[in-house]
Protein backbone atom coordinates (compact mmCIF):
# COMPACT_ATOMS: atom_id res chain seq x y z
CA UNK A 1 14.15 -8.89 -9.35
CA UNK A 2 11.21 -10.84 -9.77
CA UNK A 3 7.89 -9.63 -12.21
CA UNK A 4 4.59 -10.27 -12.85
CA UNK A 5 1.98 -8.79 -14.58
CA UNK A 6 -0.99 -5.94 -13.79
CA UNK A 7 -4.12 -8.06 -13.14
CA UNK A 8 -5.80 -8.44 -17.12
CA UNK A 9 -3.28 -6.39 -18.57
CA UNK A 10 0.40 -6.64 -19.91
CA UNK A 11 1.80 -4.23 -17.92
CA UNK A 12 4.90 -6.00 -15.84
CA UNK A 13 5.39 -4.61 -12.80
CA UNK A 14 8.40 -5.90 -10.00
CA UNK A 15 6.91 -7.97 -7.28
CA UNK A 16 8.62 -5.56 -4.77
CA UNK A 17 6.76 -1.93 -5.08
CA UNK A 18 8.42 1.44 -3.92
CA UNK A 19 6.40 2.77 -1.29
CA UNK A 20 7.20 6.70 -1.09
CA UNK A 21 4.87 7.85 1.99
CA UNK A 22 7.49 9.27 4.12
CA UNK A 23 9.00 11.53 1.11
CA UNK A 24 8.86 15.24 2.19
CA UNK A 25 8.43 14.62 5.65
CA UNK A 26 11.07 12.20 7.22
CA UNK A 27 12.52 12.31 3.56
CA UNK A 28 14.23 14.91 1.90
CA UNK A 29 14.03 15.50 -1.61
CA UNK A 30 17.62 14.59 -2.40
CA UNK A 31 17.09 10.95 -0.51
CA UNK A 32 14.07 10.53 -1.86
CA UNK A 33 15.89 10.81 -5.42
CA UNK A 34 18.38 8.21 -3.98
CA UNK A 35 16.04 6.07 -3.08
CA UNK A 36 14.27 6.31 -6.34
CA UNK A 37 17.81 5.58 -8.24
CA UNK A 38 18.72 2.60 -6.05
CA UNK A 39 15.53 0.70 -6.36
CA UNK A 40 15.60 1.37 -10.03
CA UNK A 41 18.78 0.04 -10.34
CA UNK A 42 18.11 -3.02 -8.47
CA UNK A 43 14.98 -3.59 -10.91
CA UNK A 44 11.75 -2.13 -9.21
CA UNK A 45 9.92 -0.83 -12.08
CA UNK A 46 6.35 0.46 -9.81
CA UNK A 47 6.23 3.23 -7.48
CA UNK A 48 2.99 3.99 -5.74
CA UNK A 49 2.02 7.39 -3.95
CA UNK A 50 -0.97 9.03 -2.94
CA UNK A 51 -1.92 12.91 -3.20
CA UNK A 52 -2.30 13.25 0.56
CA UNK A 53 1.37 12.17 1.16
CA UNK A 54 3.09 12.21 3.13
CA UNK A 55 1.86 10.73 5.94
CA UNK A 56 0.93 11.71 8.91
CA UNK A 57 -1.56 14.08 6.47
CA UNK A 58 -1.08 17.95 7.06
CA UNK A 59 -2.21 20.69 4.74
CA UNK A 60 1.33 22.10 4.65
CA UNK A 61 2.64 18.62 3.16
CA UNK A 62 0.27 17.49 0.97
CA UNK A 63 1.03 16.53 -1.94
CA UNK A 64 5.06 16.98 -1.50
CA UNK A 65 5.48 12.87 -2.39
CA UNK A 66 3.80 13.25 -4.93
CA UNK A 67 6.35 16.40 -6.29
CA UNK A 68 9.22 14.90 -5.55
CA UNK A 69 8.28 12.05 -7.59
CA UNK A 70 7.57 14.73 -10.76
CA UNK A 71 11.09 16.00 -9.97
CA UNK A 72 12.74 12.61 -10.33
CA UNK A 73 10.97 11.91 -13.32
CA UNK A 74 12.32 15.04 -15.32
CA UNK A 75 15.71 14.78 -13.88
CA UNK A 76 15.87 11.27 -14.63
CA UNK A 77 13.87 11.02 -18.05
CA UNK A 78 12.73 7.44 -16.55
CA UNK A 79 8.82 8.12 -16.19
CA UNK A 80 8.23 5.77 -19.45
CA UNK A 81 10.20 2.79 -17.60
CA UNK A 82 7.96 3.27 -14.44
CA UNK A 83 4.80 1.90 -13.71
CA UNK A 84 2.98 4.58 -11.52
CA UNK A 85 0.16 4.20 -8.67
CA UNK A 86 -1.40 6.77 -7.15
CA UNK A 87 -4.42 7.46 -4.63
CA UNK A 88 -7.55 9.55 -4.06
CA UNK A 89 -7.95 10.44 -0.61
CA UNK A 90 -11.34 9.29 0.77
CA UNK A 91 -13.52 11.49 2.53
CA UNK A 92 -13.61 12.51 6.22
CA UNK A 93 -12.22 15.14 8.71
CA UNK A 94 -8.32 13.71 7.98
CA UNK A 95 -8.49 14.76 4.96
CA UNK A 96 -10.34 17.80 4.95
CA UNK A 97 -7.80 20.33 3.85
CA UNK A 98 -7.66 18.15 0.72
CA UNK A 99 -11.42 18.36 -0.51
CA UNK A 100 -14.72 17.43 1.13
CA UNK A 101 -16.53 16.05 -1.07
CA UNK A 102 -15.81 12.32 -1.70
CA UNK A 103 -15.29 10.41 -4.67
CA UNK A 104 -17.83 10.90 -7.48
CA UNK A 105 -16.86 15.13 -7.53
CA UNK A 106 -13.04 14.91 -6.83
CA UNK A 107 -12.16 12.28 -8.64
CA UNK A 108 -11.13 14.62 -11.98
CA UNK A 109 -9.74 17.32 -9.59
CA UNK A 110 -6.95 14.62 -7.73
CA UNK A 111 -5.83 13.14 -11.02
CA UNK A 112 -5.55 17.27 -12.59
CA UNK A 113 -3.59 18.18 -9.46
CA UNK A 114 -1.25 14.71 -9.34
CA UNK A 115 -0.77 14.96 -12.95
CA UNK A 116 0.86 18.40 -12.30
CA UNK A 117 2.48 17.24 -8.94
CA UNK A 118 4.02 14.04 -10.98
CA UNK A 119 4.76 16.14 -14.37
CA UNK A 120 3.38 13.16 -16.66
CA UNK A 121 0.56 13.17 -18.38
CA UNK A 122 -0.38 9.99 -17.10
CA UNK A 123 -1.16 7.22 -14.23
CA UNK A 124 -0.82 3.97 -14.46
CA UNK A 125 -3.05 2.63 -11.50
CA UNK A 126 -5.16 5.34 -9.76
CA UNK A 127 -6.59 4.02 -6.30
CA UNK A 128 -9.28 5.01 -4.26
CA UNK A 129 -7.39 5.29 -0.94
CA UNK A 130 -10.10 4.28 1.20
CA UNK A 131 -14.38 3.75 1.36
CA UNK A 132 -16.59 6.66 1.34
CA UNK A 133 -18.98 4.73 3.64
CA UNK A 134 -18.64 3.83 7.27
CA UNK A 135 -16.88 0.16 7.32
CA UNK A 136 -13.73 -1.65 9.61
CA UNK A 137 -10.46 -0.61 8.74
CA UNK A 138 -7.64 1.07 9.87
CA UNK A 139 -6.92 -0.96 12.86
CA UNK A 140 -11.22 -1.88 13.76
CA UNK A 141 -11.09 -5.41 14.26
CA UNK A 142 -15.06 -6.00 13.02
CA UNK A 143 -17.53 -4.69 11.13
CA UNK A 144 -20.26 -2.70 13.07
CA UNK A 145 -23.30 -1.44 11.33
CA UNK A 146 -23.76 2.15 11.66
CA UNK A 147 -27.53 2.96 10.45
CA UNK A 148 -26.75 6.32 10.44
CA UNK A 149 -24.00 6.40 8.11
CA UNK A 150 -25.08 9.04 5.15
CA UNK A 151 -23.66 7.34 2.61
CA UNK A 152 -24.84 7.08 -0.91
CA UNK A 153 -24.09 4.10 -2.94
CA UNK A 154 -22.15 5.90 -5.48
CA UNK A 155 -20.30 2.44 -7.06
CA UNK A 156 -21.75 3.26 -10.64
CA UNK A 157 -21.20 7.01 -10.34
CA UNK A 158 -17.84 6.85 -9.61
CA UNK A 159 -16.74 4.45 -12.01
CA UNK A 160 -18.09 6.08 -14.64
CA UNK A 161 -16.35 9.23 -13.88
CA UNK A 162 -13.14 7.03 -13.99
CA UNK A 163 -14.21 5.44 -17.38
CA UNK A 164 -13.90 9.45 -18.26
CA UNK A 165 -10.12 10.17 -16.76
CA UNK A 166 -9.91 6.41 -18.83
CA UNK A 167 -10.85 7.74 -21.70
CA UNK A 168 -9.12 11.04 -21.55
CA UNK A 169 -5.99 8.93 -21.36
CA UNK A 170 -5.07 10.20 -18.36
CA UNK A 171 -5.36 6.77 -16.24
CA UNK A 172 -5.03 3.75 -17.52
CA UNK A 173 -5.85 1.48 -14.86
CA UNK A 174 -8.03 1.52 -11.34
CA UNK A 175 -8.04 -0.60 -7.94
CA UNK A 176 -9.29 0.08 -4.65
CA UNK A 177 -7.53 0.24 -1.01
CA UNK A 178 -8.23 -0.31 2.45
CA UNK A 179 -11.60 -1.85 1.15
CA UNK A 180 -13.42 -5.05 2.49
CA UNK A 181 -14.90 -8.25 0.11
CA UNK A 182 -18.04 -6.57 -0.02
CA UNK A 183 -16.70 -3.20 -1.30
CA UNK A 184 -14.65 -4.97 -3.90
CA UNK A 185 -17.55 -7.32 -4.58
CA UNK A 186 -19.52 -4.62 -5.81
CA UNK A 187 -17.11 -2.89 -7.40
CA UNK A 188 -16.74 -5.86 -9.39
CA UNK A 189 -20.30 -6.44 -9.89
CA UNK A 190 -21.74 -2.61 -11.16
CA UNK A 191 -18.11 -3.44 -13.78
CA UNK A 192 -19.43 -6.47 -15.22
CA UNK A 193 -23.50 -5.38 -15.35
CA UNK A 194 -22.51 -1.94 -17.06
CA UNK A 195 -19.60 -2.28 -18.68
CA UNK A 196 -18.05 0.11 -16.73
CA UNK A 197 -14.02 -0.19 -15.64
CA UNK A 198 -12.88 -2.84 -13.38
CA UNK A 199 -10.66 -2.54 -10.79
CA UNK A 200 -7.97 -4.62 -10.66
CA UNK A 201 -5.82 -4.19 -7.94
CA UNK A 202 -6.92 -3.57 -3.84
CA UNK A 203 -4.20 -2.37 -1.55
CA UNK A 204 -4.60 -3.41 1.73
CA UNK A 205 -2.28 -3.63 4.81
CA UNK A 206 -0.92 -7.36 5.14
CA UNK A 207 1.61 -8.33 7.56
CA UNK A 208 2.98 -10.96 10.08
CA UNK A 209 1.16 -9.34 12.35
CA UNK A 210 -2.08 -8.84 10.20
CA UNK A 211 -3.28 -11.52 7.81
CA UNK A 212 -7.05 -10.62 7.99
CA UNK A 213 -6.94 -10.30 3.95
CA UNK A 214 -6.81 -13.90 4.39
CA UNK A 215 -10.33 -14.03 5.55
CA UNK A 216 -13.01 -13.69 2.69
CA UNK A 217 -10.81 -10.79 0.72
CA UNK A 218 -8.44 -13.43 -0.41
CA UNK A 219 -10.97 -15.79 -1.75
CA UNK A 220 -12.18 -12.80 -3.86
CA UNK A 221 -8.25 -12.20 -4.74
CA UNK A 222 -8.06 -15.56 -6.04
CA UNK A 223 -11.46 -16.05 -7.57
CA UNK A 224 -12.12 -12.65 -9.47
CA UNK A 225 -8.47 -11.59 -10.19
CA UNK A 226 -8.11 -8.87 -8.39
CA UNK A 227 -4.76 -9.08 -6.70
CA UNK A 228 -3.14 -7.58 -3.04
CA UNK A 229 -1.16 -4.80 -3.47
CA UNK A 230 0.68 -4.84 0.11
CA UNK A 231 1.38 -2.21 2.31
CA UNK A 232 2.95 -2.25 6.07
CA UNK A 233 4.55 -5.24 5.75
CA UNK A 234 7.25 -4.68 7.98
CA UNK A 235 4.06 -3.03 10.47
CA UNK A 236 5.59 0.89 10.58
CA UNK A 237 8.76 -0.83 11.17
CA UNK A 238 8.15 -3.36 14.42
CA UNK A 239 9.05 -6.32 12.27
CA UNK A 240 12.38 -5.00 11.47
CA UNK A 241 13.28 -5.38 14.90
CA UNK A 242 14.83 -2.35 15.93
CA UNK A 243 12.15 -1.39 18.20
CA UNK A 244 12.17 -4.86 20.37
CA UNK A 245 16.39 -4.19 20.32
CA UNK A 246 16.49 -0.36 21.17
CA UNK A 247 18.25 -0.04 17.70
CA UNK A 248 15.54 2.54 16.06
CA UNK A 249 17.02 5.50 14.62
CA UNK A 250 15.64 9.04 16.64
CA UNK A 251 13.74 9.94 13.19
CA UNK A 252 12.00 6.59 13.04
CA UNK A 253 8.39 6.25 12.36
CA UNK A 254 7.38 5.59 15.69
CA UNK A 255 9.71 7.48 17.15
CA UNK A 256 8.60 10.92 15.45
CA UNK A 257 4.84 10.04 15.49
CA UNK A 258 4.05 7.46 18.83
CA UNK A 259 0.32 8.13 18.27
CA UNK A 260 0.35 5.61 14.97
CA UNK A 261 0.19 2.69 17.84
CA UNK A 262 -2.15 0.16 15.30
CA UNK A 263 0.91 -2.10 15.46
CA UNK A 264 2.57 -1.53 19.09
CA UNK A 265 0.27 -3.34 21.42
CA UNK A 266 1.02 -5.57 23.79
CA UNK A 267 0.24 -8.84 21.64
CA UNK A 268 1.49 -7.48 18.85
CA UNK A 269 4.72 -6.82 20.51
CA UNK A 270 4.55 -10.57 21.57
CA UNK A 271 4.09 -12.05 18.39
CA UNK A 272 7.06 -9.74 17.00
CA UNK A 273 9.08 -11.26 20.07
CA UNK A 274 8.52 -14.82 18.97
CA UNK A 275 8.35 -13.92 15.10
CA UNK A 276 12.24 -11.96 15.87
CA UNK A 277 13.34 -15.28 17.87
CA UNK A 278 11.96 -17.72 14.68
CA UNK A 279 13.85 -15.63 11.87
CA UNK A 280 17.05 -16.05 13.65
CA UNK A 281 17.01 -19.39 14.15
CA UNK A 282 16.90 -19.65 10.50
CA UNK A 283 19.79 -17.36 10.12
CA UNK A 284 17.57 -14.16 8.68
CA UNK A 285 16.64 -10.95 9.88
CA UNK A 286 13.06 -10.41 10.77
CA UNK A 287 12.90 -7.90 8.10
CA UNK A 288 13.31 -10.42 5.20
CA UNK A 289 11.78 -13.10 6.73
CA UNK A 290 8.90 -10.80 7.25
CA UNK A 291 8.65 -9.45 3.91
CA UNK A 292 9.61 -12.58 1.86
CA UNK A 293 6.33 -14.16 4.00
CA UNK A 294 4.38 -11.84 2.08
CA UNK A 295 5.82 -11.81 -1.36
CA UNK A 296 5.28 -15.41 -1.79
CA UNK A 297 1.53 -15.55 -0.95
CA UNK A 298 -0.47 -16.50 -4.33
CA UNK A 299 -2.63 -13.57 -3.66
CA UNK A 300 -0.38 -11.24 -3.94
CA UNK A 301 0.44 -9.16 -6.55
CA UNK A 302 3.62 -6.73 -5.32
CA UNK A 303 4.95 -5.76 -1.95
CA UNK A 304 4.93 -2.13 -0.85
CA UNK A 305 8.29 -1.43 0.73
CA UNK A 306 9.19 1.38 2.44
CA UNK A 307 12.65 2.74 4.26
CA UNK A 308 13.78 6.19 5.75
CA UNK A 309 17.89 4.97 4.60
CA UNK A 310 19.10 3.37 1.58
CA UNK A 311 20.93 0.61 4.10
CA UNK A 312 17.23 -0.32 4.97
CA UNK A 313 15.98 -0.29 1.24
CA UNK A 314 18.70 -2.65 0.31
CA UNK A 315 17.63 -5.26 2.72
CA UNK A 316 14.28 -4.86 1.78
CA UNK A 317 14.35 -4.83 -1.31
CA UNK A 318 17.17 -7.80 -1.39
CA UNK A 319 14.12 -10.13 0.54
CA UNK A 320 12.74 -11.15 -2.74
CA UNK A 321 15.62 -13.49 -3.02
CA UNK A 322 14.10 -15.46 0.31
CA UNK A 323 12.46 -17.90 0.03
CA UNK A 324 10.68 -19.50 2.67
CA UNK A 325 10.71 -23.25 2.90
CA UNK A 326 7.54 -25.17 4.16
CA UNK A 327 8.70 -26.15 7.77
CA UNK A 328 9.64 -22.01 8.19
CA UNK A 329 5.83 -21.67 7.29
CA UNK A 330 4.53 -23.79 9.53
CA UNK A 331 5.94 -22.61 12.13
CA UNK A 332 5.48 -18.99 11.20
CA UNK A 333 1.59 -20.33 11.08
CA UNK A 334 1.83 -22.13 14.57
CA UNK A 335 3.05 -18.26 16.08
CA UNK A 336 0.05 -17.12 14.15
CA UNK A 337 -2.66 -19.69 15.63
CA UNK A 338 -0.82 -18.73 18.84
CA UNK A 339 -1.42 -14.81 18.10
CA UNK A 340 -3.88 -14.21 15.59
CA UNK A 341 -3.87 -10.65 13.96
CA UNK A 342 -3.00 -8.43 16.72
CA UNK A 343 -2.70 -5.63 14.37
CA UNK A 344 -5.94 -5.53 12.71
């Protein structure tokens, strides 16, 4: 395994990161606990979660990750050897059945109720899953003003409330996800003029088949230290390949839930033609060609991996001994001047 370091800190954390989102849902329990054992014995020291896992969101779920997590902990007395991320679920109607009333008020109440979930009395890196105001992501190509949008500019308020959970002890660290440079911006900026906590980490979805953190998020990456944390990179499982060979197992992602299409169109499917064709010419799977592609990007910090077997964890987490060469990434970037981010 490879390591780095929490942005500003000297917390080391494996560049390959255990995602856990389908844990309680297309996961058991008992395989999430296998998958937890196997990555831990390969050397991946950070898991990251969120309360309203797993995903798709339902009231009758929520929060199950999170506890099965907690129950690996106390079984396997290994909490103090893991570096832990979780997530606050941003407002709107998806999350509804988890609280209503954004950021700045349920802030304390998601780190009480994952601290219980988790059974530590701590979190490493607590995220705020996405923006409270009305901005481009999940899958919106650009940025449309809404004048409309009721939201307050609550940047100050609710990082002081974190510098409270902070000081409490029960976080130690704080990032953003699914946020845009000017979100992070000024996050970054109401840090620095008030002292306040600075986040450190965003984690945003990054991909063959979406590189749009490379726009003006990655110069702030770079610049200000605040590193990618990166999740889809295998795109819900398209650039595995199993979907473009009929080989997808019947409890597959997008098998189970077809409506999550942000990575199935028609282009996208294209590019994950040519992208499929390109890894085995260089005598890889798409899955590790995929994921090393990300891994080796200077802005990124770790690589969110996820799997529904432990065959597909292995390979995934075995792609941070890839490396790819420069003529591989050129002509990985010639498919991508070809057919730019068709996932947004």
């Amino acid at each position: 395994m490879k390591y780095t370091t929490l942005p500003d800190t000297d917390i080391k954390v494996s560049k390959i990161c255990l995602g856990t989102m389908t844990w309680g849902n297309q996961n058991t329990e008992s395989q999430g606990h296998a998958q937890m054992d196997a990555a831990f014995e390969k050397g991946v020291n950070f898991f990251d979660t969120a309360e309203l896992y797993p995903v798709p969101a339902e009231a009758k779920t929520s929060g199950r990750t999170s506890e099965i997590i907690g129950s690996w902990f106390k079984k396997s007395n290994n909490r103090s050897k893991v570096v832990l991320a979780s997530k606050i679920a941003g407002p709107g109607d998806y999350t509804a059945h988890i609280r209503t009333n954004g950021f700045v008020k349920g802030i304390k109440d998601a780190v009480e109720k994952e601290l219980k979930r988790l059974q530590t009395d701590y979190i490493d890196l607590f995220q705020l899953h996405w923006p409270e105001r009305s901005t481009n992501m999940f899958g919106i190509r650009d940025y449309n003003h809404n004048p409309s949008d009721p939201w307050k500019d609550n940047f100050k308020k609710i990082l002081q409330v974190l510098e409270e959970v902070i000081k409490e002890g029960k976080v130690r660290h704080v990032g953003l996800s699914n946020e845009k440079a000017w979100g992070t911006m000024r996050y970054l900026e109401e840090s620095k003029q008030h002292d306040l906590p600075r986040m450190i980490t965003i984690q945003n979805a990054y991909s063959l088949l979406n590189r749009i953190f490379e726009g003006d998020t990655a110069e702030v990456a770079m610049r200000e230290n605040i590193k990618l944390l990166a999740y889809s990179p295998l795109a819900f499982g398209v650039l595995s390949g199993k979907y473009i060979k009929g080989t997808a197992a019947d409890n597959a992602r997008l098998k189970l839930f077809p409506r999550f299409a942000r990575y199935s169109s028609e282009q996208s499917t294209e590019a994950a033609k040519a992208y499929l064709k390109l890894a085995e010419e260089n005598n890889l799977s798409l899955a590790k060609m995929s994921l090393a592609f990300v891994t080796q990007q200077p802005f990124v910090l770790s690589n969110i991996i996820g799997a529904t077997s432990l065959e597909q964890l292995d390979e995934n987490i075995d792609s941070i001994n890839v490396e790819l060469d420069k003529d591989l990434l050129a002509k990985i970037n010639d498919i991508h001047a070809r057919i730019p981010n068709p996932a947004p």
